[in-house]
Protein backbone atom coordinates (compact mmCIF):
# COMPACT_ATOMS: atom_id res chain seq x y z
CA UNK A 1 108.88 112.17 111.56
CA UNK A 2 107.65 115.00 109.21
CA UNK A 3 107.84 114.49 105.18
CA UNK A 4 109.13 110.38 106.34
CA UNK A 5 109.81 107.96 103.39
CA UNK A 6 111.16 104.77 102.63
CA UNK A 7 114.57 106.22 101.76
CA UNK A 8 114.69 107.05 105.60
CA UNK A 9 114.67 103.79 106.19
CA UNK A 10 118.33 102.74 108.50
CA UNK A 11 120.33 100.08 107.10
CA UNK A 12 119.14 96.59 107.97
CA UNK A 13 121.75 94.57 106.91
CA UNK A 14 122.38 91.66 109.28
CA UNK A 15 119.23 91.59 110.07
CA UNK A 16 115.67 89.01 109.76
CA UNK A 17 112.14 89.79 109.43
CA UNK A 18 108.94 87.51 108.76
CA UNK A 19 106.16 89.79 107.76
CA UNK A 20 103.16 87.72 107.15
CA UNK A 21 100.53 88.56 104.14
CA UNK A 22 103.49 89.42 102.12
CA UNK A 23 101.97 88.41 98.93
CA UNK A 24 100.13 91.52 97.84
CA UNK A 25 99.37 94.85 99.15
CA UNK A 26 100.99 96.56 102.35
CA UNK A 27 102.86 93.50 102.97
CA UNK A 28 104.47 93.22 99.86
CA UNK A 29 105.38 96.84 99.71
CA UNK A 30 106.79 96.05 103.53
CA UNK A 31 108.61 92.63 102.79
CA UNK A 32 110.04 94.80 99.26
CA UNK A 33 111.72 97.88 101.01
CA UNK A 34 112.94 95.80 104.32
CA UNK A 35 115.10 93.79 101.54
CA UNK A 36 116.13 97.15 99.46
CA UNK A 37 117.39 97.95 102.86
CA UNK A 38 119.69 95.20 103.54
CA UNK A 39 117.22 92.61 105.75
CA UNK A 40 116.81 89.25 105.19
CA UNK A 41 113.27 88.73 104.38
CA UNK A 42 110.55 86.01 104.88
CA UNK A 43 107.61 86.47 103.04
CA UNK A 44 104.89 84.76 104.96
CA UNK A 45 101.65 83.65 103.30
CA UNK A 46 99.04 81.70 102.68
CA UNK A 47 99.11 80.53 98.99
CA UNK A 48 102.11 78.94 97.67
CA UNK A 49 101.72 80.03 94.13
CA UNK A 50 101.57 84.26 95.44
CA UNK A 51 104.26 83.16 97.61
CA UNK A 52 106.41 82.46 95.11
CA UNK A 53 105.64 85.11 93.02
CA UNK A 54 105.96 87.44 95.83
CA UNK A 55 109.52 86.10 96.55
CA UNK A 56 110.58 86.22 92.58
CA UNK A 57 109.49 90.15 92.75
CA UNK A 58 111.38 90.83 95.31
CA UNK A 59 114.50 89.15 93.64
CA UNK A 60 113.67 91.09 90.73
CA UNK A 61 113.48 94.33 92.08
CA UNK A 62 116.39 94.20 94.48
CA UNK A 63 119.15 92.10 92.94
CA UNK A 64 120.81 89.95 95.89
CA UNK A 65 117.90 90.26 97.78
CA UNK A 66 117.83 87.49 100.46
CA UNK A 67 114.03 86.94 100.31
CA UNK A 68 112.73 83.74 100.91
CA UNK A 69 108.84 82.69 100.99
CA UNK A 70 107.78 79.92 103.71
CA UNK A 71 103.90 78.97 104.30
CA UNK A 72 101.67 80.51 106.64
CA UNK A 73 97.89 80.04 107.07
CA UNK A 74 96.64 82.04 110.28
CA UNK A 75 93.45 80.28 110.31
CA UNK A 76 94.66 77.12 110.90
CA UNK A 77 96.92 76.81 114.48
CA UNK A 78 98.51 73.66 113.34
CA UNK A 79 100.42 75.52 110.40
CA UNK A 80 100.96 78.35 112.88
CA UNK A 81 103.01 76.06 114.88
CA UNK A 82 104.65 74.64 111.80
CA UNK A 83 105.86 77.80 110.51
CA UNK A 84 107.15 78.54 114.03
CA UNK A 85 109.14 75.10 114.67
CA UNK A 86 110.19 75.01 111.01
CA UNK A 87 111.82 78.75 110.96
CA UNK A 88 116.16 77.80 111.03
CA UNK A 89 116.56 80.98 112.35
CA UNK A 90 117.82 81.74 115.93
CA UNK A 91 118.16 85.81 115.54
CA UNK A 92 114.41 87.25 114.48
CA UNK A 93 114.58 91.01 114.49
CA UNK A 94 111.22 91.92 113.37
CA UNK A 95 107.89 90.40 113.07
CA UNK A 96 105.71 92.43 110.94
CA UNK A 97 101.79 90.88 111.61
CA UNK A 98 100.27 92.65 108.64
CA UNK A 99 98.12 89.67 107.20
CA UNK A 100 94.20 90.21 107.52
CA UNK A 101 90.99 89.87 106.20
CA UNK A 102 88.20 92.61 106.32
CA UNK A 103 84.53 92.48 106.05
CA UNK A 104 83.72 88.95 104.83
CA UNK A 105 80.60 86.57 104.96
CA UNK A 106 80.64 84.67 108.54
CA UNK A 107 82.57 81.87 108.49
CA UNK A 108 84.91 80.22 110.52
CA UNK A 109 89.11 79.23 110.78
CA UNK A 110 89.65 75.39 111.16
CA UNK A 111 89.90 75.86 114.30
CA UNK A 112 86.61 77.22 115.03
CA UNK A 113 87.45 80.02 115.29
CA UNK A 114 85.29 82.91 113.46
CA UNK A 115 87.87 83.88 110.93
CA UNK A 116 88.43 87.69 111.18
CA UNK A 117 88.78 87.36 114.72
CA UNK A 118 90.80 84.34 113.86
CA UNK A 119 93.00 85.56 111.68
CA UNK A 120 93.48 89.01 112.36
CA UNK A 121 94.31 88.34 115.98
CA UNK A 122 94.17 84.55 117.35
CA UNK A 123 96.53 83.96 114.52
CA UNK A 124 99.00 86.84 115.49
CA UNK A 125 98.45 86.25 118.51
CA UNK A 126 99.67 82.15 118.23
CA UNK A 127 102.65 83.22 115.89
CA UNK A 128 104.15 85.92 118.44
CA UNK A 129 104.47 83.54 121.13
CA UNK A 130 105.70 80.76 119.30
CA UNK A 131 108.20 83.28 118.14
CA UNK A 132 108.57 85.01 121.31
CA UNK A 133 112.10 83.40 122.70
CA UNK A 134 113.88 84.22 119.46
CA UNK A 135 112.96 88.03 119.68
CA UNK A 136 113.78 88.44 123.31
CA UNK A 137 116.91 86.91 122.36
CA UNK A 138 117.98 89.38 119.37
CA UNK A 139 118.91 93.06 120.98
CA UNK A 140 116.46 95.79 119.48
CA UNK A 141 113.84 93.44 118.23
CA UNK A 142 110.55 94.99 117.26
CA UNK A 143 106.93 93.21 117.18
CA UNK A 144 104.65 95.51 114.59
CA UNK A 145 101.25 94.45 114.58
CA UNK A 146 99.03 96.08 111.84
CA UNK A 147 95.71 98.25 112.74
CA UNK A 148 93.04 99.93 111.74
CA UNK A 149 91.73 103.48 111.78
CA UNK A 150 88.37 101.17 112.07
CA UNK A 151 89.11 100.12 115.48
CA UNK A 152 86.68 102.38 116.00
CA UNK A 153 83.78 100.40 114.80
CA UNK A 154 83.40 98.29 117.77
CA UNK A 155 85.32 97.46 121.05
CA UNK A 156 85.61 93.30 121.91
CA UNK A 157 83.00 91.81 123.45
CA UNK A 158 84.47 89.96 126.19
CA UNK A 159 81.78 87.13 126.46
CA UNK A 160 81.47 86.73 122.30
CA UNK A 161 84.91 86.94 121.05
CA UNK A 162 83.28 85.15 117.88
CA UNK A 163 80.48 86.92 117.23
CA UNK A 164 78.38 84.04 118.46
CA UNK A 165 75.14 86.11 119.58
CA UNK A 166 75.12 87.52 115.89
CA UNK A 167 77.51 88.45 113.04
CA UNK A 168 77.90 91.81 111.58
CA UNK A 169 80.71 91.72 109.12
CA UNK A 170 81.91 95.49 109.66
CA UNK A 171 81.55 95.61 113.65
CA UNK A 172 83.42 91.73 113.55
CA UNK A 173 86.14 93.56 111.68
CA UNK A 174 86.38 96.49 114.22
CA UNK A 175 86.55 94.13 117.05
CA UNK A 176 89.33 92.51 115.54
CA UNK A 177 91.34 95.69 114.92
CA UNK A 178 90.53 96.33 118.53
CA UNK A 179 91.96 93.21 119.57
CA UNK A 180 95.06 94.10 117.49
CA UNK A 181 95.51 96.93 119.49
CA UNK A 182 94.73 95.45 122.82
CA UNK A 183 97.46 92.70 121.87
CA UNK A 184 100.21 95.49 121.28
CA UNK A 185 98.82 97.43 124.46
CA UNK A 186 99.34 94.54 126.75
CA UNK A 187 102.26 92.44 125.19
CA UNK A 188 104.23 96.28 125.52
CA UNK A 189 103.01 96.06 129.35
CA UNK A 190 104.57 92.75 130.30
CA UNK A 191 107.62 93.38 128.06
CA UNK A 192 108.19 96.04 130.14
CA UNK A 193 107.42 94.33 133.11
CA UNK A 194 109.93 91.82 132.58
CA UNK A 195 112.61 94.59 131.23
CA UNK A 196 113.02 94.05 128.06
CA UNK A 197 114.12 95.78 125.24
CA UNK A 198 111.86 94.25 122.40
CA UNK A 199 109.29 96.69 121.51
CA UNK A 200 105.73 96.55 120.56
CA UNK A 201 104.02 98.72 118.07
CA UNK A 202 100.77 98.90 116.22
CA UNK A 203 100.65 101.14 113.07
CA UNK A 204 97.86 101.18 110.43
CA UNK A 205 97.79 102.32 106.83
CA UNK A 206 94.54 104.67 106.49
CA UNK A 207 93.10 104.23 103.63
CA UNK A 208 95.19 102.50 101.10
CA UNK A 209 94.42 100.46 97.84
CA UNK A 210 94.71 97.06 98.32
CA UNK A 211 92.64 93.79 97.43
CA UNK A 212 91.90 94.09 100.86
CA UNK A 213 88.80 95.83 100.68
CA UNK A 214 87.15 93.86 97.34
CA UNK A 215 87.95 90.03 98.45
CA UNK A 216 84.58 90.47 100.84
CA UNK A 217 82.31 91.38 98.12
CA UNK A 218 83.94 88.64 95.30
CA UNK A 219 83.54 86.09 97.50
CA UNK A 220 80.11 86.77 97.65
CA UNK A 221 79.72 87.68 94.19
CA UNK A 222 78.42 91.67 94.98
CA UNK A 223 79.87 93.20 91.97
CA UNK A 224 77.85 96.23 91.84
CA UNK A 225 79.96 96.78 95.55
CA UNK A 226 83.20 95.15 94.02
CA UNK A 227 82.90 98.46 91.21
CA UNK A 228 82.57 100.66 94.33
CA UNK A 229 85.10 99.57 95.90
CA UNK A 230 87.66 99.84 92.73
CA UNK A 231 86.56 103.19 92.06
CA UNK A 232 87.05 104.51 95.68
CA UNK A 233 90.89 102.69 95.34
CA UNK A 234 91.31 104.63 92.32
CA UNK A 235 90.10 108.12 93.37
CA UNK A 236 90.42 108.27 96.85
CA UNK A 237 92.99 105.72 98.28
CA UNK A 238 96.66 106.28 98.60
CA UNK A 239 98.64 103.80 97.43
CA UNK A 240 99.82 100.76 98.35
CA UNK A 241 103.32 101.98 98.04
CA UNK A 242 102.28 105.14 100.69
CA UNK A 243 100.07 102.96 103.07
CA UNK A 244 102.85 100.87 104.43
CA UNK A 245 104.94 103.63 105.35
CA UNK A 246 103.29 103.64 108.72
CA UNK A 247 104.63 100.03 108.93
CA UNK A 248 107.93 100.62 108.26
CA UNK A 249 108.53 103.68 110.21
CA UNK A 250 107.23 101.34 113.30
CA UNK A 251 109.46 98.88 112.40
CA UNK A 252 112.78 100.70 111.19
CA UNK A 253 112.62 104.55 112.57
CA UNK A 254 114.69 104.94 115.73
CA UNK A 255 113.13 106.08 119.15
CA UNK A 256 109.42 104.34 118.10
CA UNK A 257 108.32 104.25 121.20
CA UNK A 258 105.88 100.37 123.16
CA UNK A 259 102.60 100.78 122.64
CA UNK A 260 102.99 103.48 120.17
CA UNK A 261 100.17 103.66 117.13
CA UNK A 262 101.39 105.33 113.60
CA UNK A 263 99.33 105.94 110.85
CA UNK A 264 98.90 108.79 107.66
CA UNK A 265 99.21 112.20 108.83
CA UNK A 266 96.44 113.34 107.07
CA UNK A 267 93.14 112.87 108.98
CA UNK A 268 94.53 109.28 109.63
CA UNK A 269 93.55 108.39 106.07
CA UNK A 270 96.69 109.93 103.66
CA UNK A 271 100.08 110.91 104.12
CA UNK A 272 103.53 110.61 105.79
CA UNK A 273 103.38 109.24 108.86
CA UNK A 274 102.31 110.50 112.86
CA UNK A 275 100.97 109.57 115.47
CA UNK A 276 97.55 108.31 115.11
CA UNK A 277 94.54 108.43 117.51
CA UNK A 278 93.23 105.74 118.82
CA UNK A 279 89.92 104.81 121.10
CA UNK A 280 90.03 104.83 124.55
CA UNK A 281 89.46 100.94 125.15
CA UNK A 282 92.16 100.04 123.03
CA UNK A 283 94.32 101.19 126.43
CA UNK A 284 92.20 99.67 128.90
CA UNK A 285 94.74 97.28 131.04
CA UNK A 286 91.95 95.35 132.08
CA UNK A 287 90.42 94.41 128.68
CA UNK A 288 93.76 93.92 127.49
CA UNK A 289 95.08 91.26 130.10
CA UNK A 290 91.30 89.56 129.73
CA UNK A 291 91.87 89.31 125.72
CA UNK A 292 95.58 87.93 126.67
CA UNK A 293 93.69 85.30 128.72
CA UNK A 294 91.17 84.24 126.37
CA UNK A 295 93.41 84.30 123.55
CA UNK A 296 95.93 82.18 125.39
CA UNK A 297 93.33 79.82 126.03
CA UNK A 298 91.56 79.45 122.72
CA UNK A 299 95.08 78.62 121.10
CA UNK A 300 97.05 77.04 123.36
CA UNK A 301 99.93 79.51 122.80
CA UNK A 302 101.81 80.66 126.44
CA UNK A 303 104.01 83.35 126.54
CA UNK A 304 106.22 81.67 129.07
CA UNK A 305 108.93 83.80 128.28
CA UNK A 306 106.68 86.60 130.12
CA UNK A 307 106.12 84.82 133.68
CA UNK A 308 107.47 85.88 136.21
């Protein structure tokens, strides 16, 4: 793992990854290198018109790239399960859940939902099981769900998974990162429980400049924060380009092991990537299998493929 890059990445021709929030950002950089390396790529995301211009970069940088955008709202279910049923392909390799939202004004997914909880993880949460069959069915699959060094924040509240009793943007955001890493901790459980070779992997990018950390503040028209924000991308953050290294090594690098959490090397915030610390709850079987509950409840999604 020492000095890692994206020319380390192993050949990936023949095979096909969805990474969601491909539009911008981590994802991009993901969906961008995944295609330089031979995979066949679909760029999952929201808008239609980034989409598009997500997919056309892609071309551009990587002639013959076989890149191909499809939409993908995570806070609405009912395009979850469109994506899912509408996806021609039997053999799914990866599934890179990298789309998020951080820090915004409460509000809610259209499906109640409050929306970084919704998002971040219900979302995920939905797609993976819809998709579920097709990875168990492609030798070496790989399910990368995208972290947080701000897991940290907050553990989930089992009994206000949306931030009912009161909303504090930062601590909802934590909780959701916690959730991502519950997710991987218990869907790498029952994988192994039922012997199969798919693995499940959380990685996160430490500090990174994206539009990640300034679509909070626009939306609520804070610019004095927005110019923070751009000047702490500019001076401090790595960039986009280093931050999804984590990702990729969890998705591509052989011997990654379930449950496994990668980020920077560097105080979890810069760098190639390690191993990354995590907090204690985020390995707690019983919060994990009591999140897998709820979640399957509040979307309706059952990993059937999972019972016994």
């Amino acid at each position: 793992m020492p000095g890692w890059n994206a020319n380390d990445i192993p050949d990936q021709s023949g095979r096909t990854a969805v990474v969601t929030g491909a539009n911008s950002g981590i994802g991009l950089v993901t969906a961008l290198e995944l295609a330089r390396h031979g995979a066949h790529v679909v760029l999952a995301c929201r808008s239609r018109p980034r989409g598009e211009e997500a997919e056309a970069l892609v071309r551009r940088e990587v002639p013959g790239a076989r890149a191909e955008f499809r939409p993908l709202d995570l806070a609405d279910l009912s395009s979850v399960r469109e994506f899912a049923a509408s996806l021609p392909y039997e053999r799914l390799d990866l599934l890179i859940n990298n789309a998020g939202v951080m820090a915004l004004p409460y509000s809610t997914t259209a499906d109640g939902f409050e929306t970084q909880f919704g998002v971040n993880h219900l979302g995920h949460f939905a797609l993976t099981g819809l998709l579920l069959p097709r990875l168990l069915d492609t030798p070496g699959a790989r399910v990368v769900s995208v972290s947080s060094g701000l897991h940290a924040l907050a553990t989930i509240d089992p009994a206000d998974l949306n931030s009912e009793r009161g909303y504090r943007r930062w601590v909802a955001y934590g909780r959701s990162k916690t959730a991502n890493l519950l997710f991987v901790h218990e869907l790498a459980r029952r994988l192994e429980a039922t012997g199969s070779g798919t693995v499940a992997a959380a990685a996160h990018p430490g500090y990174a400049a994206t539009n990640l950390q300034s679509a909070g503040v626009k939306l609520e028209g804070r610019r004095l924060a927005e110019r923070i924000v751009g000047v702490g991308n500019r001076v401090i953050a790595q960039s986009a380009q280093a931050g999804a290294l984590p990702t990729l090594y969890a998705a591509t690098a052989p011997g990654v092991r379930p449950d496994s959490f990668t980020g920077p090397r560097l105080q979890g915030w810069r760098g190639a990537p390690a191993r990354s610390w995590r907090a204690r709850w985020t390995l707690d079987d019983v919060a994990g299998e009591r999140l897998w509950d709820a979640s399957e409840r509040l979307t309706g999604v059952t990993y059937d493929s999972l019972k016994g």
